[in-house]
Protein backbone atom coordinates (compact mmCIF):
# COMPACT_ATOMS: atom_id res chain seq x y z
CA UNK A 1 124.15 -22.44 -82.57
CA UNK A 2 126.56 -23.37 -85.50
CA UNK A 3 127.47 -18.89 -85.65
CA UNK A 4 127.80 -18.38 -81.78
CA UNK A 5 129.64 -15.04 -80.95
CA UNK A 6 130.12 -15.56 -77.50
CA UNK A 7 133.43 -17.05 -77.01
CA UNK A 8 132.82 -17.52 -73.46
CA UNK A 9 129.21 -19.49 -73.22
CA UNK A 10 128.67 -21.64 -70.73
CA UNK A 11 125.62 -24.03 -70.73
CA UNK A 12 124.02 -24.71 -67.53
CA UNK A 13 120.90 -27.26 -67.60
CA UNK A 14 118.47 -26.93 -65.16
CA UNK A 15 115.98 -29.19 -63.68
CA UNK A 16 112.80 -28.85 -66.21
CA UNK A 17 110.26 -31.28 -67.73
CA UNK A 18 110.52 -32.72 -70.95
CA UNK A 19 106.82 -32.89 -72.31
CA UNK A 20 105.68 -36.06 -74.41
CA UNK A 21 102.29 -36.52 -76.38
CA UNK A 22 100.73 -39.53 -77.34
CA UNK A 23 102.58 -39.41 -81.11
CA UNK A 24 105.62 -39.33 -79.46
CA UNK A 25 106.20 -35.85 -80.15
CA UNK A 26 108.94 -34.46 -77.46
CA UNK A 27 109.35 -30.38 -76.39
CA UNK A 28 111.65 -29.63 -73.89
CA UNK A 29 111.72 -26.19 -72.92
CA UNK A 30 115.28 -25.17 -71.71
CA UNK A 31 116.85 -21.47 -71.30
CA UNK A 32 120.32 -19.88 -72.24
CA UNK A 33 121.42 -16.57 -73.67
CA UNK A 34 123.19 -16.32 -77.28
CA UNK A 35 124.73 -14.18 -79.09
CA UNK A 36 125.38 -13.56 -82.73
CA UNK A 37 127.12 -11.41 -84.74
CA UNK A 38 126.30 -9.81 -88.12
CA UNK A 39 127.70 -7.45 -90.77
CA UNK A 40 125.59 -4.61 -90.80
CA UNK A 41 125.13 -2.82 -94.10
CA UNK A 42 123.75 0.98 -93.93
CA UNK A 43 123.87 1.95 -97.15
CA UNK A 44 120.15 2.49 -97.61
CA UNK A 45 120.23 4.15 -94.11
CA UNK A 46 117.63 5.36 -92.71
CA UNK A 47 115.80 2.69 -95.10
CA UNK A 48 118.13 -0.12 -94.44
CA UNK A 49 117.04 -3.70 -93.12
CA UNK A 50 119.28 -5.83 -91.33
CA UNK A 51 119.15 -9.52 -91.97
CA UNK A 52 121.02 -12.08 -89.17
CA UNK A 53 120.78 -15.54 -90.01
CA UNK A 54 121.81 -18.31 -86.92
CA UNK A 55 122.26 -21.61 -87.63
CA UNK A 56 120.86 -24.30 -85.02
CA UNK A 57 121.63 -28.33 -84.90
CA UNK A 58 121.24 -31.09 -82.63
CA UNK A 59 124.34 -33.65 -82.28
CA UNK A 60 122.81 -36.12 -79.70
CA UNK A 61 121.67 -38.83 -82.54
CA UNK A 62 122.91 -42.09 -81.74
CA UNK A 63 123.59 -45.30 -83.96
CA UNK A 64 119.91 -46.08 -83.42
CA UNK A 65 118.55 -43.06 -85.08
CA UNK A 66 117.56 -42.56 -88.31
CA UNK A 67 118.72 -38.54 -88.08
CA UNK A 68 117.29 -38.07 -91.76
CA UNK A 69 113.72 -39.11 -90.59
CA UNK A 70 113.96 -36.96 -87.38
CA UNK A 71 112.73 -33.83 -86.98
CA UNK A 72 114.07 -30.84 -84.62
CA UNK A 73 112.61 -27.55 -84.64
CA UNK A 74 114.00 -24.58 -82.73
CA UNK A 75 112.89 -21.02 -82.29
CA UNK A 76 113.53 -18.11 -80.82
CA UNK A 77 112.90 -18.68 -77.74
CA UNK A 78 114.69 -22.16 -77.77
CA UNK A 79 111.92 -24.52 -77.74
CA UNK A 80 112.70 -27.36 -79.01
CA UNK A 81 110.43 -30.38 -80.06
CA UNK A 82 111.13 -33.41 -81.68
CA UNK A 83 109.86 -36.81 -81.84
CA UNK A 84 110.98 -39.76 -80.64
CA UNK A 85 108.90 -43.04 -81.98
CA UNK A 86 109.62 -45.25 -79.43
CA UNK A 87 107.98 -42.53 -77.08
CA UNK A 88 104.64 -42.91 -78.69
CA UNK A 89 101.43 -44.63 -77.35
CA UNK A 90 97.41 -45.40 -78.19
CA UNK A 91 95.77 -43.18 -76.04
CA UNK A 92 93.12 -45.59 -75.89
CA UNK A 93 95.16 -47.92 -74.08
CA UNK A 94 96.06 -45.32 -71.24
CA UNK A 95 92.69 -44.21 -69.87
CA UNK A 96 92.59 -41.11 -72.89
CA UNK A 97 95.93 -39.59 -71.56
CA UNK A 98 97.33 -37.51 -74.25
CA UNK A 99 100.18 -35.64 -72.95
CA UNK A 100 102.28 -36.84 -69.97
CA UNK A 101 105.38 -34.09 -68.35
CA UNK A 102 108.41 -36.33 -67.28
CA UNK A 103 111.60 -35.67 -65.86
CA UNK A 104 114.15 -34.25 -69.02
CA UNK A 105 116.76 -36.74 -67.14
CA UNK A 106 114.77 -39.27 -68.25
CA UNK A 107 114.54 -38.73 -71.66
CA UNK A 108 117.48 -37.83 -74.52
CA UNK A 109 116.90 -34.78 -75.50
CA UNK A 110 119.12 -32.33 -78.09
CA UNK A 111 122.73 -30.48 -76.95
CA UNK A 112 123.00 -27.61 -78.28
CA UNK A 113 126.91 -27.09 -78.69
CA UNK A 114 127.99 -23.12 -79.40
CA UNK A 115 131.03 -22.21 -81.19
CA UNK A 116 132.28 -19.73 -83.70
């Protein structure tokens, strides 16, 4: 998170899966708390809508990676899902397995670095 308020985060990874499909597709579902901060503007208040925009990136691409061709996406709730081409397989090949749940230590997966 590019906007972090939180002077103080800490990121802690814990032991979860990293989930891979056969088009190489990669989610990783990992937790932390974050916090942003926003101007609020009440001038239409009680009427008033707040907007708070948060800016996400990934800076784990290597010399190998064509970063323009990836793609990262990131919601809420911080799942993130990529894909990673040299993960990919023909399902055919592997007795119709589509989707296999690996270790995340064994796979690269995204940092997400905080800072204000």
């Amino acid at each position: 998170l590019y906007n972090s308020a939180d002077a103080q985060y800490n990121s802690a990874v814990i032991n979860t899966n990293v989930i891979v499909t056969a088009d190489g597709e990669v989610t990783w579902l990992s937790h932390g708390i974050y916090r942003s901060s926003c101007d609020i503007d009440v001038e239409y208040f009680p009427f008033d809508i707040q907007s708070c925009t948060m800016k996400w990136a990934s800076w784990t691409y290597d010399g190998y990676q064509d970063e323009k061709n990836q793609i990262l996406t990131t919601n809420c709730w911080l799942t993130q899902i990529w894909v990673d081409h040299h993960l990919k397989w023909n399902v055919s090949d592997f007795q119709g397995i589509k989707v296999i749940r690996i270790p995340y230590s064994k796979v690269w997966r995204p940092d997400v670095i905080l800072y204000n």
